[in-house]
Structure formats: C-alpha cells, structure tokens
PDB file of N, CA and C in Angstrom:
ATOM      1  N   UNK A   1       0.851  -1.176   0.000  1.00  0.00           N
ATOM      2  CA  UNK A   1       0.000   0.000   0.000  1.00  0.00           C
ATOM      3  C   UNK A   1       0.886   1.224   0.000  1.00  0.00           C
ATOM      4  N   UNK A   2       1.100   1.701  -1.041  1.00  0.00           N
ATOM      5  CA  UNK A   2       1.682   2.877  -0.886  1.00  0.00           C
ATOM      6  C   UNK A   2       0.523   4.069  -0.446  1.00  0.00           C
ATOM      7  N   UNK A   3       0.762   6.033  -0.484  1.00  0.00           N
ATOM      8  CA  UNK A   3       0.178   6.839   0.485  1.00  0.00           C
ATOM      9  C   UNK A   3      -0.648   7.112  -0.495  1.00  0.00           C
ATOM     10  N   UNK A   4      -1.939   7.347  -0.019  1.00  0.00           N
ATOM     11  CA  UNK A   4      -2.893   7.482  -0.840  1.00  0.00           C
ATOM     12  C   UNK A   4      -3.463   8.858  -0.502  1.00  0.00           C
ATOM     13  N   UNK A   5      -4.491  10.140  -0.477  1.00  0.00           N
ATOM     14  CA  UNK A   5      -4.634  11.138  -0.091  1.00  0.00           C
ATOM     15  C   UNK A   5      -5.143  11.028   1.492  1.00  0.00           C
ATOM     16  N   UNK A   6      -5.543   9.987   1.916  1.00  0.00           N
ATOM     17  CA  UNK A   6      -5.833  10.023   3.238  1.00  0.00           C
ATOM     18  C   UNK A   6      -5.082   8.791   4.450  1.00  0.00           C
ATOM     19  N   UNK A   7      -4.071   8.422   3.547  1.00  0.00           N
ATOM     20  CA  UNK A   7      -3.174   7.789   4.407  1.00  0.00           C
ATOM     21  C   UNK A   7      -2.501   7.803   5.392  1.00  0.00           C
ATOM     22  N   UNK A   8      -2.335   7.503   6.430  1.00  0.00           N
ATOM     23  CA  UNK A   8      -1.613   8.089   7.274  1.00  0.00           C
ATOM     24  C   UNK A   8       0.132   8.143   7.245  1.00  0.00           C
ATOM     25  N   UNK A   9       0.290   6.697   6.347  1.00  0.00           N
ATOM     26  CA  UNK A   9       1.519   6.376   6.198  1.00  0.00           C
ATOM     27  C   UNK A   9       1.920   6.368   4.583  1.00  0.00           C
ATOM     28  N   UNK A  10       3.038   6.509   4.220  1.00  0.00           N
ATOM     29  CA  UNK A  10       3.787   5.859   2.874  1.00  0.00           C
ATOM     30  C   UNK A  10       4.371   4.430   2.886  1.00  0.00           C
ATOM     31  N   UNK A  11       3.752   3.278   3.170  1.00  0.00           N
ATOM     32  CA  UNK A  11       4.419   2.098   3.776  1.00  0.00           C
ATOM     33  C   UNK A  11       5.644   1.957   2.384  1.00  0.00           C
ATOM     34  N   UNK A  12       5.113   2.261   1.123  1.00  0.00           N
ATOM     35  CA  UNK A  12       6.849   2.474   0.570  1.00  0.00           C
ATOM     36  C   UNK A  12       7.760   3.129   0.689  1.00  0.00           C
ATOM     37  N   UNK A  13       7.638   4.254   1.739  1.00  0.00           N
ATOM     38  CA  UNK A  13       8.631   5.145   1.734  1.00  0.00           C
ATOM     39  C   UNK A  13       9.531   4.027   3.050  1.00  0.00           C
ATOM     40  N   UNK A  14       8.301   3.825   4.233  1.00  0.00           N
ATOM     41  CA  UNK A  14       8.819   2.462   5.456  1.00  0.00           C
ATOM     42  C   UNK A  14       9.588   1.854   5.165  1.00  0.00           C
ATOM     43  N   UNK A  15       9.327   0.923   3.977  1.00  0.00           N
ATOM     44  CA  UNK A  15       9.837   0.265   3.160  1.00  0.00           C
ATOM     45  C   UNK A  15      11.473  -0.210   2.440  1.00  0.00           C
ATOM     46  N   UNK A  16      11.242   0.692   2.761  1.00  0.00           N
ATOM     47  CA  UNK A  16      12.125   1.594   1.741  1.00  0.00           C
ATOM     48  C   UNK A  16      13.796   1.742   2.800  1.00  0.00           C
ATOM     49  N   UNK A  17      12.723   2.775   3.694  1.00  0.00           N
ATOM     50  CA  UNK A  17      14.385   2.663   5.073  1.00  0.00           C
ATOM     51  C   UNK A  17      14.285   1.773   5.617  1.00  0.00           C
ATOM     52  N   UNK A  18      13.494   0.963   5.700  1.00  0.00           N
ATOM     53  CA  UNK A  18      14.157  -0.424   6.658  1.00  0.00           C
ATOM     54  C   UNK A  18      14.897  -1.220   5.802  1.00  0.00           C
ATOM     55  N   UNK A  19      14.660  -1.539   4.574  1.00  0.00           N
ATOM     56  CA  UNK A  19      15.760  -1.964   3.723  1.00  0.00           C
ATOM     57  C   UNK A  19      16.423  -1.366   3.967  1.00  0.00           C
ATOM     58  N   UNK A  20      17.168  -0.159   3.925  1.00  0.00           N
ATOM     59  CA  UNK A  20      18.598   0.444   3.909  1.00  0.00           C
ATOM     60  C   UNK A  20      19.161   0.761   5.529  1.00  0.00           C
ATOM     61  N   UNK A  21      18.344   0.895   6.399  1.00  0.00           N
ATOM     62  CA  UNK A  21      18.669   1.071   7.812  1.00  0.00           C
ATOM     63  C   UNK A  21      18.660  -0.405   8.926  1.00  0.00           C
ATOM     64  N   UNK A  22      17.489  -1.183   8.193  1.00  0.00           N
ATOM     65  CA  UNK A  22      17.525  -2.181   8.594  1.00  0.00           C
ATOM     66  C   UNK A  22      15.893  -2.069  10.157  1.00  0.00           C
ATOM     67  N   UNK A  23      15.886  -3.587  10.462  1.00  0.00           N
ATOM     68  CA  UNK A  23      15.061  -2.998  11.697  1.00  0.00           C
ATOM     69  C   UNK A  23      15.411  -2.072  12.603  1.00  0.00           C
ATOM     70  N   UNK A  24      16.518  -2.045  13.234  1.00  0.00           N
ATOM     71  CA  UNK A  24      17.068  -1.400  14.404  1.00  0.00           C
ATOM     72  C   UNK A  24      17.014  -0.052  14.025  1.00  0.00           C
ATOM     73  N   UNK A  25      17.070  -0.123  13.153  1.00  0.00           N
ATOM     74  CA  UNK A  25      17.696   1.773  12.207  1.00  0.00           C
ATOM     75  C   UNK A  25      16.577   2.420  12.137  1.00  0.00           C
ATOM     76  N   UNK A  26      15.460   1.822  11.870  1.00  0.00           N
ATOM     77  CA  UNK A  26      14.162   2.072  11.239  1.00  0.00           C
ATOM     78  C   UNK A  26      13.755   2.017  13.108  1.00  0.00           C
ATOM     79  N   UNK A  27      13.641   0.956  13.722  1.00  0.00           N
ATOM     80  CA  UNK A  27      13.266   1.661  14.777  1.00  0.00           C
ATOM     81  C   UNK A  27      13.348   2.913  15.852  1.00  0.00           C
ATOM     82  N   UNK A  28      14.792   3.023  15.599  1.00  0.00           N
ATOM     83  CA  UNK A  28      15.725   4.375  16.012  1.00  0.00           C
ATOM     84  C   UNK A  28      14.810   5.308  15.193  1.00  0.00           C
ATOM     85  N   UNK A  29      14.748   5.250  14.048  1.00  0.00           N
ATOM     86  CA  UNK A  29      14.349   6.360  13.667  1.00  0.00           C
ATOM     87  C   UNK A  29      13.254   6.782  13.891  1.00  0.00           C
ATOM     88  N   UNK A  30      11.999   6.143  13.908  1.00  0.00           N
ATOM     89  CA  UNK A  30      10.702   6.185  14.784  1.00  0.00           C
ATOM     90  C   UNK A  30      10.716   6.690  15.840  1.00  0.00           C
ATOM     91  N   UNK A  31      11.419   5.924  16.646  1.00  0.00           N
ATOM     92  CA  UNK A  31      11.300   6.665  18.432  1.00  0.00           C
ATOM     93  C   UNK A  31      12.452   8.138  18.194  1.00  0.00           C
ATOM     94  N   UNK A  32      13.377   8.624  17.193  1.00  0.00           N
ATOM     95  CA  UNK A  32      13.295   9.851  17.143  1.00  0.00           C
ATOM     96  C   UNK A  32      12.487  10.798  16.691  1.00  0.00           C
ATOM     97  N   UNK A  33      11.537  10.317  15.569  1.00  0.00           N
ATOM     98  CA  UNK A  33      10.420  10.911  15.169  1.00  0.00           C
ATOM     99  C   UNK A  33       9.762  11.357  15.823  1.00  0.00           C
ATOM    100  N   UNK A  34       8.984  10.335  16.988  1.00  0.00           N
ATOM    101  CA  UNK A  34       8.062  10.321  17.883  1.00  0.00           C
ATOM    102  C   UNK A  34       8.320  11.932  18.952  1.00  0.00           C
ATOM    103  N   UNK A  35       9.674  12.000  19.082  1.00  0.00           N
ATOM    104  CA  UNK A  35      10.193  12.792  20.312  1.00  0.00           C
ATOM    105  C   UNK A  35      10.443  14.204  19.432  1.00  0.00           C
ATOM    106  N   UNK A  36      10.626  14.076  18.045  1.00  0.00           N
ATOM    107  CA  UNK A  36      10.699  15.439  17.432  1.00  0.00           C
ATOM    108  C   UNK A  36       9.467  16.349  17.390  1.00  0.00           C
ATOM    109  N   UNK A  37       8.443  15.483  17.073  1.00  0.00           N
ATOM    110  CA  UNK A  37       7.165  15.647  16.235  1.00  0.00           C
ATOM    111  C   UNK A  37       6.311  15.848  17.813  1.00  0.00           C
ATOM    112  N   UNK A  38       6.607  15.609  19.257  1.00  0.00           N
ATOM    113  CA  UNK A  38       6.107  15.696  20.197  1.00  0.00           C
ATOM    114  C   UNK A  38       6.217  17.529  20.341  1.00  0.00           C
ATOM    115  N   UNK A  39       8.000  17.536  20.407  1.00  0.00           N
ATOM    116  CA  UNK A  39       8.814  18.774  20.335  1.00  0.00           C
ATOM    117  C   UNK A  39       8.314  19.583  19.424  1.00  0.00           C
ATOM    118  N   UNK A  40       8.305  19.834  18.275  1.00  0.00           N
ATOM    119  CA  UNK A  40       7.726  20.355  17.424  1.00  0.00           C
ATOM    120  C   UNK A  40       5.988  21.234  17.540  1.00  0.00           C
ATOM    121  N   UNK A  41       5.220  19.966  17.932  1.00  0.00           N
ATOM    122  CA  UNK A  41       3.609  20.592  18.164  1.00  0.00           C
ATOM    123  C   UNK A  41       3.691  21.187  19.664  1.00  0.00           C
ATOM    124  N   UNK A  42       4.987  21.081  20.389  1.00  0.00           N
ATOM    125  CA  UNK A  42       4.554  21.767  21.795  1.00  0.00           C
ATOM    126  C   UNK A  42       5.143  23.688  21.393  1.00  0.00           C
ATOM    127  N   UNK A  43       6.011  23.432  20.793  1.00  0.00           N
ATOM    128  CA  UNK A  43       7.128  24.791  19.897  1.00  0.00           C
ATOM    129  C   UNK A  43       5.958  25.405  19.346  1.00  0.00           C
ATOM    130  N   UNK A  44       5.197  24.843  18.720  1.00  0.00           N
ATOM    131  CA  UNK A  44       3.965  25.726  17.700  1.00  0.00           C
ATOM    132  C   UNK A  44       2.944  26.086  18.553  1.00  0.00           C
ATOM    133  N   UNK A  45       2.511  25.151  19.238  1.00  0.00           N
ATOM    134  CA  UNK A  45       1.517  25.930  20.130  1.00  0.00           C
ATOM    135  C   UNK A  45       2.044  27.391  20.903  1.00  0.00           C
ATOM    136  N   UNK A  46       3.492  27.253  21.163  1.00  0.00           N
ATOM    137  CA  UNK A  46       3.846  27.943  22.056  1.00  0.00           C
ATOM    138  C   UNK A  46       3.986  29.344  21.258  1.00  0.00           C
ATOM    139  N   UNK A  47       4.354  29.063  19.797  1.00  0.00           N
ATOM    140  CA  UNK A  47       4.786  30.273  19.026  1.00  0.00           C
ATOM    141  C   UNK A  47       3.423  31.065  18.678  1.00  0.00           C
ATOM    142  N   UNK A  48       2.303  29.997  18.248  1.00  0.00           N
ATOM    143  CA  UNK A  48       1.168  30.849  17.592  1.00  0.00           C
ATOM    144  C   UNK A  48       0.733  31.740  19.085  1.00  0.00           C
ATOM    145  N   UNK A  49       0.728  30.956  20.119  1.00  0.00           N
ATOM    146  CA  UNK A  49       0.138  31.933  21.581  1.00  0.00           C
ATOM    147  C   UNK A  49       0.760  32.887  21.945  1.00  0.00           C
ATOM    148  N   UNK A  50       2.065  32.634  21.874  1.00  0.00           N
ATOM    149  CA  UNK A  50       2.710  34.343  21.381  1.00  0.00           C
ATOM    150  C   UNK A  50       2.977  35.130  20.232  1.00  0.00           C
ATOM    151  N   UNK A  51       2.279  34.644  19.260  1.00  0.00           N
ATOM    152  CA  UNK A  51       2.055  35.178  18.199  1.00  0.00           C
ATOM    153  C   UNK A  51       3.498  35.627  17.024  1.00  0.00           C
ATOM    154  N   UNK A  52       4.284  34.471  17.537  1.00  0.00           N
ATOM    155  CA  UNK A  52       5.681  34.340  16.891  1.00  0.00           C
ATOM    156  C   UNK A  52       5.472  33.373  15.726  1.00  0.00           C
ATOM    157  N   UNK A  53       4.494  34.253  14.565  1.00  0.00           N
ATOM    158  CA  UNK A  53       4.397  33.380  13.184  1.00  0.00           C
ATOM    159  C   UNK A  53       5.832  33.159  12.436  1.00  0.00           C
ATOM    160  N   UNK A  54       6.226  33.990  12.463  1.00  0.00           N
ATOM    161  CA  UNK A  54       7.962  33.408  11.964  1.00  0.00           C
ATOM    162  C   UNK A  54       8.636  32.020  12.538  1.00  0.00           C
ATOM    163  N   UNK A  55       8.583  31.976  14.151  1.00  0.00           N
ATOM    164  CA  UNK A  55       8.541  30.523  14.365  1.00  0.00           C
ATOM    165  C   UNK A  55       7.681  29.810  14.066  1.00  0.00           C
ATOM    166  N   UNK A  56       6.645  30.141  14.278  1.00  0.00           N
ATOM    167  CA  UNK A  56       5.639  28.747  13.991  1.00  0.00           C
ATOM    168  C   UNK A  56       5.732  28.142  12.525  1.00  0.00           C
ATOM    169  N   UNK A  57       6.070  29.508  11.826  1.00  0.00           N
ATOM    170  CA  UNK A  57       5.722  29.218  10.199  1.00  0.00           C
ATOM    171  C   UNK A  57       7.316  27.668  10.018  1.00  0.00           C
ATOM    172  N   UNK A  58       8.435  28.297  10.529  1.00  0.00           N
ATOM    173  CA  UNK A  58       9.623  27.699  10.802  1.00  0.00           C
ATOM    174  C   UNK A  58       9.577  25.880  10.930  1.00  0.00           C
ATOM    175  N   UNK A  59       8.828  26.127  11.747  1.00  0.00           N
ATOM    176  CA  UNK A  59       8.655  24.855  13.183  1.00  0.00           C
ATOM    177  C   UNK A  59       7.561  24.203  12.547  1.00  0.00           C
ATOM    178  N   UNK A  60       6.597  24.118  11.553  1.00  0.00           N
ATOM    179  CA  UNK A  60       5.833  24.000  11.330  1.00  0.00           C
ATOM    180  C   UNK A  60       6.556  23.420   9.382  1.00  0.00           C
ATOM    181  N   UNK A  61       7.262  24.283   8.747  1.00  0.00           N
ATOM    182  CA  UNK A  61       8.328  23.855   7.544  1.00  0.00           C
ATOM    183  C   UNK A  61       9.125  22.242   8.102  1.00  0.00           C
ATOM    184  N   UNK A  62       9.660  22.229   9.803  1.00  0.00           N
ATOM    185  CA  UNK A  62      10.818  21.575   9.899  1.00  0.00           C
ATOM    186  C   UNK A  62       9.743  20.137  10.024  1.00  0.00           C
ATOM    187  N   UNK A  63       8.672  20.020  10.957  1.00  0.00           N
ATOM    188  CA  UNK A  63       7.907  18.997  10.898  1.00  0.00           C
ATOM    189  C   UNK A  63       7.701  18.678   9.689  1.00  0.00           C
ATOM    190  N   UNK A  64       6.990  19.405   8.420  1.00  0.00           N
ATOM    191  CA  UNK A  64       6.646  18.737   7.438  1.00  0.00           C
ATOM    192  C   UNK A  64       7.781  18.267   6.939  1.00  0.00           C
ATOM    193  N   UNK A  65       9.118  18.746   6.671  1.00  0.00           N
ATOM    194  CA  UNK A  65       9.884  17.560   6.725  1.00  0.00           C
ATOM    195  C   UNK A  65      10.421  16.403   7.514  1.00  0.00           C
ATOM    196  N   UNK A  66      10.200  16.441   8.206  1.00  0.00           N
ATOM    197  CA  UNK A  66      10.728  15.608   8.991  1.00  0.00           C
ATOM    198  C   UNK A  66       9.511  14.443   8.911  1.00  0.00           C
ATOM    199  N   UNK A  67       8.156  14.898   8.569  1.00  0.00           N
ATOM    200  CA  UNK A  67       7.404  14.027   8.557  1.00  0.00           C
ATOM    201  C   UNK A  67       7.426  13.165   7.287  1.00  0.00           C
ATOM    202  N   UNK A  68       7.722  14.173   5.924  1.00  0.00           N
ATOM    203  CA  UNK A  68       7.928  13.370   4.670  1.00  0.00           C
ATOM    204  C   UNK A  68       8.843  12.681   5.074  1.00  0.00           C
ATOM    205  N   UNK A  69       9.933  12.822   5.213  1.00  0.00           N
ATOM    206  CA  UNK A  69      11.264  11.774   5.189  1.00  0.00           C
ATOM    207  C   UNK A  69      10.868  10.510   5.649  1.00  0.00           C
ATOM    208  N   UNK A  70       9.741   9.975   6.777  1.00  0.00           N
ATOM    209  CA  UNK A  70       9.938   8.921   7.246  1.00  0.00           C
ATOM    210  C   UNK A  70       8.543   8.133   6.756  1.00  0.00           C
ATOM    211  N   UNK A  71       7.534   9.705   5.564  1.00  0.00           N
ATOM    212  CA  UNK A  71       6.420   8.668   5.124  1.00  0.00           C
ATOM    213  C   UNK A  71       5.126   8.909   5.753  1.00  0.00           C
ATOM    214  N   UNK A  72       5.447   9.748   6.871  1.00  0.00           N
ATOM    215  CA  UNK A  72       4.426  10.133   7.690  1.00  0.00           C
ATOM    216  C   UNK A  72       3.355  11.649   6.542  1.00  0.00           C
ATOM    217  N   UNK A  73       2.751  10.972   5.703  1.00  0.00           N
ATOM    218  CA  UNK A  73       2.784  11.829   4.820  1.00  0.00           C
ATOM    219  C   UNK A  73       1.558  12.809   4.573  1.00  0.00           C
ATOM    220  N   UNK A  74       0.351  12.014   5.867  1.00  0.00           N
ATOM    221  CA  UNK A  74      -0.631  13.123   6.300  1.00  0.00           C
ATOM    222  C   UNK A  74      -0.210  13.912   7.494  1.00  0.00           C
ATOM    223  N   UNK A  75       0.708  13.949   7.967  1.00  0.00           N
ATOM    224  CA  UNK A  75       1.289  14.805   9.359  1.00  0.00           C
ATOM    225  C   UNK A  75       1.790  15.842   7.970  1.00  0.00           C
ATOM    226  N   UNK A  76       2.973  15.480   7.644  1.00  0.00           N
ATOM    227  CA  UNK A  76       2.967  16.286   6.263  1.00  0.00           C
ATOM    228  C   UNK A  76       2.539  17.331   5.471  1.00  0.00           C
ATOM    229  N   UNK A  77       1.195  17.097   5.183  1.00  0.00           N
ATOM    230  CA  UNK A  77       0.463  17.261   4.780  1.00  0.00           C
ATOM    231  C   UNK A  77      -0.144  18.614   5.224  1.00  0.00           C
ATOM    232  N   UNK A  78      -0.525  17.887   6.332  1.00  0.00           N
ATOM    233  CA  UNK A  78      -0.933  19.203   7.317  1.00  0.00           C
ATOM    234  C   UNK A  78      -0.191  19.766   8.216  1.00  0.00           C
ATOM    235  N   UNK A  79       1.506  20.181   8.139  1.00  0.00           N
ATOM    236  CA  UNK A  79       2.518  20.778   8.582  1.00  0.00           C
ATOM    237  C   UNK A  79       2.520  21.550   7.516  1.00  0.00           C
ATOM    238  N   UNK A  80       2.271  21.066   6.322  1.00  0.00           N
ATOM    239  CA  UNK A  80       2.494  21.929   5.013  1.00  0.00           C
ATOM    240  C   UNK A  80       1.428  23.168   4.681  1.00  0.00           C
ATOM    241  N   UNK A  81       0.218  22.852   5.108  1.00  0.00           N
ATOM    242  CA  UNK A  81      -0.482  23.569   5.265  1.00  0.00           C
ATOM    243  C   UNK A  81      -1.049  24.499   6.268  1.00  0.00           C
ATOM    244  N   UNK A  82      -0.494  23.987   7.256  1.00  0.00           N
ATOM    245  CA  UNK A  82      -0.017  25.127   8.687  1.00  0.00           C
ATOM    246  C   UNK A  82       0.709  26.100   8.288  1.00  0.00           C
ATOM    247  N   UNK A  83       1.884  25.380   7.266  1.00  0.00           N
ATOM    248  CA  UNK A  83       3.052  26.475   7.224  1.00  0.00           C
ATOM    249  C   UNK A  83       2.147  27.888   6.127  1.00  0.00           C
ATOM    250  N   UNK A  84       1.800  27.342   5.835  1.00  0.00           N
ATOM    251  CA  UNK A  84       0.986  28.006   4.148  1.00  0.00           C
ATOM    252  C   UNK A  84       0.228  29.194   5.222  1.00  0.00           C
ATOM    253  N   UNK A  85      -0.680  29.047   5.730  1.00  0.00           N
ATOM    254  CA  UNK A  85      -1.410  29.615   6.770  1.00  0.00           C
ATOM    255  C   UNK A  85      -0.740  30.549   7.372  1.00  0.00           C
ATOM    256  N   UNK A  86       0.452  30.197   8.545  1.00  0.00           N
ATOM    257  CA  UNK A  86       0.796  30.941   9.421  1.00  0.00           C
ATOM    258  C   UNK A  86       1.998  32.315   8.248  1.00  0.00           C
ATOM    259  N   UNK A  87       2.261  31.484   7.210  1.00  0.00           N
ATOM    260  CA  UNK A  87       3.065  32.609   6.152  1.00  0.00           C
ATOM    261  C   UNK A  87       2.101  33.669   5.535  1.00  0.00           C
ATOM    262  N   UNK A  88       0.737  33.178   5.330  1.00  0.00           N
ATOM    263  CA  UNK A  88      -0.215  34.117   5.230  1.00  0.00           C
ATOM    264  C   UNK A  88      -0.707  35.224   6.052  1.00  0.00           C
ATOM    265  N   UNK A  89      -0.304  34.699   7.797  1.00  0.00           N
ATOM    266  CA  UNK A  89      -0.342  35.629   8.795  1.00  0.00           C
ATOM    267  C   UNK A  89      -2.305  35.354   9.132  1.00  0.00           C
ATOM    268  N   UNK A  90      -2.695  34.251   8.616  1.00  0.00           N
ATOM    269  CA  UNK A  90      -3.983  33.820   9.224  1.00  0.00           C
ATOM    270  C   UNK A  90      -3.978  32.713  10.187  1.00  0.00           C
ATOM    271  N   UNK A  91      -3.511  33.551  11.691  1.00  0.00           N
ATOM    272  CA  UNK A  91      -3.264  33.181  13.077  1.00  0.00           C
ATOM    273  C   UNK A  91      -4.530  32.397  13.246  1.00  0.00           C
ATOM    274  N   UNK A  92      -5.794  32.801  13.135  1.00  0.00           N
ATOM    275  CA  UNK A  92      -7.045  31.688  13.729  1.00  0.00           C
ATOM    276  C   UNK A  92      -7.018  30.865  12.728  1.00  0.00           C
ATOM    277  N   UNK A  93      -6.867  30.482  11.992  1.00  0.00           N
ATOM    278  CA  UNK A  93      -7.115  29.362  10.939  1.00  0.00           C
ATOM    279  C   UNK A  93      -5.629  28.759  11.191  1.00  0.00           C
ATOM    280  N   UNK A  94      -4.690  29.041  11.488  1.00  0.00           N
ATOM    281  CA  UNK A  94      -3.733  28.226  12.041  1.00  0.00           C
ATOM    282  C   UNK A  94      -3.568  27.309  13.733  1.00  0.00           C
ATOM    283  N   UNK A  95      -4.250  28.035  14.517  1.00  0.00           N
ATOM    284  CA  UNK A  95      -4.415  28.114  15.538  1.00  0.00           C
ATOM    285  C   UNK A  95      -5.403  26.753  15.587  1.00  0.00           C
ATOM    286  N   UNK A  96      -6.635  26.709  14.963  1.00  0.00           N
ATOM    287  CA  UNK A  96      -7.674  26.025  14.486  1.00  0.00           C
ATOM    288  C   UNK A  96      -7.185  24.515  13.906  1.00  0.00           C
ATOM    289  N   UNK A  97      -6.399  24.638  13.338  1.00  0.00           N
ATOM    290  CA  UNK A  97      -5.484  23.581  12.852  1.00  0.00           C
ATOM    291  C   UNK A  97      -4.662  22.739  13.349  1.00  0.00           C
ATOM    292  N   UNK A  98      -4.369  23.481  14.917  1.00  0.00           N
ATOM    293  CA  UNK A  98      -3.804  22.551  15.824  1.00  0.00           C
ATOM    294  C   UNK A  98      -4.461  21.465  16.123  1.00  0.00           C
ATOM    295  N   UNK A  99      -5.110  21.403  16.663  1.00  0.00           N
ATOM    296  CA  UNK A  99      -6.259  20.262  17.311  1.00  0.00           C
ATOM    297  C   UNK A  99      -5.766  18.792  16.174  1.00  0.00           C
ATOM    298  N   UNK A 100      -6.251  19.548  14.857  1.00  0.00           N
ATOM    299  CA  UNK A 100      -6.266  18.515  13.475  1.00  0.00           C
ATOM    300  C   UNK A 100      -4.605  17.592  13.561  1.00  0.00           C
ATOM    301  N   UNK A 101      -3.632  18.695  13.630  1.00  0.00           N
ATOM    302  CA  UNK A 101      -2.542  18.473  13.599  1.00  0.00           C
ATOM    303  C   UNK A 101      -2.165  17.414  14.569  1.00  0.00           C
ATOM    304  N   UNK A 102      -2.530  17.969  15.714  1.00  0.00           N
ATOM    305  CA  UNK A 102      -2.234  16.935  17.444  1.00  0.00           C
ATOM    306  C   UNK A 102      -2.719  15.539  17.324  1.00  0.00           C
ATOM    307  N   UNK A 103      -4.019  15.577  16.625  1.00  0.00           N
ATOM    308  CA  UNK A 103      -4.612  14.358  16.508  1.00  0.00           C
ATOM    309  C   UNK A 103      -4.022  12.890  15.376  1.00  0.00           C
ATOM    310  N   UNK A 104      -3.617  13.626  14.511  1.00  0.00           N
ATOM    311  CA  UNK A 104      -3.316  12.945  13.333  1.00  0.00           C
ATOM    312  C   UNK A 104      -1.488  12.419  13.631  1.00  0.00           C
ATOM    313  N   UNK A 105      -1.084  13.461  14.661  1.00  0.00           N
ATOM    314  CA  UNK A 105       0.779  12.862  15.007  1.00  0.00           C
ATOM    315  C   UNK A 105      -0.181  12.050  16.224  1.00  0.00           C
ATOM    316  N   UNK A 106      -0.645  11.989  16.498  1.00  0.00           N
ATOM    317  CA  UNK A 106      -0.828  11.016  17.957  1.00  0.00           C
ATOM    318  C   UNK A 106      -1.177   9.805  16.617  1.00  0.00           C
ATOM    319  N   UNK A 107      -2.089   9.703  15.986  1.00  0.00           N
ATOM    320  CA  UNK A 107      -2.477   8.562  15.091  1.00  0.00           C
ATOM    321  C   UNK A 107      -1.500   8.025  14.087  1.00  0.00           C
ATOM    322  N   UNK A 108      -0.625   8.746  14.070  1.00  0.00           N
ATOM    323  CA  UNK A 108       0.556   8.945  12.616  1.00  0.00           C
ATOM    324  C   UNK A 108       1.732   7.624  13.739  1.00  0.00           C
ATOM    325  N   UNK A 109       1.698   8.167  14.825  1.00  0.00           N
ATOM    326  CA  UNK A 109       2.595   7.500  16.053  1.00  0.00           C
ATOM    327  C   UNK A 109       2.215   6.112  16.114  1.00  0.00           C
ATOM    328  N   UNK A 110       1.027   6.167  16.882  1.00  0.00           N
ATOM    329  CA  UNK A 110       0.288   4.166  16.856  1.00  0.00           C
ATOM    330  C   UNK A 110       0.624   3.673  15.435  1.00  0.00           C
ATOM    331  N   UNK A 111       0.332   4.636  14.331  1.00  0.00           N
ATOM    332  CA  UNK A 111       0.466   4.000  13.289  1.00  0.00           C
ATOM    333  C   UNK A 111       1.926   2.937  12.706  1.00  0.00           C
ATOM    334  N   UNK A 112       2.649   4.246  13.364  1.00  0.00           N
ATOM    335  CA  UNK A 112       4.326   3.438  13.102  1.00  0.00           C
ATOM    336  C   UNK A 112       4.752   2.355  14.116  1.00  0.00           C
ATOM    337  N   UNK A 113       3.969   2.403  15.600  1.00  0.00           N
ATOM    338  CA  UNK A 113       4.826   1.117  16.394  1.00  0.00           C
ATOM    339  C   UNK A 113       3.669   0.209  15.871  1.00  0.00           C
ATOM    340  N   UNK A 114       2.525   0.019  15.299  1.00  0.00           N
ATOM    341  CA  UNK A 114       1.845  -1.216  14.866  1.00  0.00           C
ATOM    342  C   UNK A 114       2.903  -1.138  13.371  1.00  0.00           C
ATOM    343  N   UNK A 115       3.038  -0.762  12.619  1.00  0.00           N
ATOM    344  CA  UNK A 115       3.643  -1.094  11.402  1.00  0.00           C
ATOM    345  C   UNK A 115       5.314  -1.393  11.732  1.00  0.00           C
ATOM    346  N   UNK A 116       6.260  -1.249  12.393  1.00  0.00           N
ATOM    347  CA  UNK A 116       7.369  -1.254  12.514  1.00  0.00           C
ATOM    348  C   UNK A 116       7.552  -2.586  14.036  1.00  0.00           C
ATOM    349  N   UNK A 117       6.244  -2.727  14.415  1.00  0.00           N
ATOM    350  CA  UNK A 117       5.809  -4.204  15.081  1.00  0.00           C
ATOM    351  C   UNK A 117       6.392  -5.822  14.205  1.00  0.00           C
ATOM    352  N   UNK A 118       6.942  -6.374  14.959  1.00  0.00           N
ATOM    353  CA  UNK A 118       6.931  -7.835  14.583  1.00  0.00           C
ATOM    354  C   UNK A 118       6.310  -8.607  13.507  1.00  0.00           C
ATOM    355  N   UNK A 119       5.445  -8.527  13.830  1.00  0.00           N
ATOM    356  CA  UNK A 119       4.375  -9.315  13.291  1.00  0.00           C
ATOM    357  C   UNK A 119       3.691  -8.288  11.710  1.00  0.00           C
ATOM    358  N   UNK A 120       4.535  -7.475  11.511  1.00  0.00           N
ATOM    359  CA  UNK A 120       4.469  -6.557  10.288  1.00  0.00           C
ATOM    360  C   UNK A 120       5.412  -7.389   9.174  1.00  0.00           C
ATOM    361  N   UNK A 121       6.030  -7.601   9.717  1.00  0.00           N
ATOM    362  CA  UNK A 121       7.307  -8.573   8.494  1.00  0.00           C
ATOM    363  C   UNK A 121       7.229  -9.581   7.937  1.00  0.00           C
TER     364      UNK A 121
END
C-alpha cells in the first residue's frame, strides 16, 4: 500500500528505510520521530500563543519535513499547510489547525509502532 490522499503512512517510503537502515535503524528512527514531532507541536503551540508566526511558520516547515522523510505523509500534509497559513499571517485558521494536527501525530505514532511491530514482516 503505498500513500494514498488520506493515508496516514507511505508504507513504501517504510519500506524503503528499513531496507537500507535495517530494523534497528528504522526503529531508532521512529522513536526519534516520535520525540521530534512531540517537540515540534509543543514549539507551535507555544509560538502561535505568542504570536511568533515566523517561528511557527519555521517549526511547522521543519515537521513537514521531517514528517515526509519517514512517510508520515498526512502529518505532512498538514505541517504543510499550517506552514501556508501561518506565512499568510492567518493566526485563527492556524491556531484552528492545531487540534487537526495533534490528533493525526498522535495517530501517525500508533500507526508506526503497529507497522514497525513484529508481526508486520
């Protein structure tokens, strides 16, 4: 299954680095994900409430990559479109977007320790 528009994952992109990283590598890289992408949505909340759109817009660029790279490609998605938003300087419609955002890295997360699970291989 590769990412489809409402996917949560790119299982070929998964795919893809665990061939070249291997399990261990691929798991490392997950549980750094997990701790960036935690870091990241606590940084944005913190920037839009002080109204530091230059960070948020920032912090909000570095997640969506960080989320493509590993496949996570509706976190992505909607990091990409945070960023779009907060560069527009439309603070409530970014602000609004958190919730969406929080929900989908909490789901984007289960998603990777069930797929990067045992019993996935």
């Amino acid at each position: 299954m590769s990412a489809g528009r409402d996917s949560l994952l790119d299982t070929l992109t998964l795919q893809a680095l665990r061939d070249s990283l291997g399990q261990e590598g691929l798991a490392s890289l997950v549980d750094l994900f997990g701790g960036q992408a935690e870091s990241r949505l606590a940084s944005l909340v913190c920037a839009l409430d002080e109204g530091d759109l230059q960070e948020a817009r920032h912090t909000a660029h570095q997640l969506k990559g960080e989320s493509s790279s590993l496949g996570a490609v509706k976190v992505a998605g909607l990091a990409a479109r945070l960023e779009r938003l907060v560069g527009e300087g439309d603070k409530p419609a970014a602000s609004a977007l958190m919730n969406k955002l929080s929900s989908c890295v909490a789901a984007t997360l289960a998603a990777l320790e069930a797929w990067r699970a045992p019993s996935a291989l």
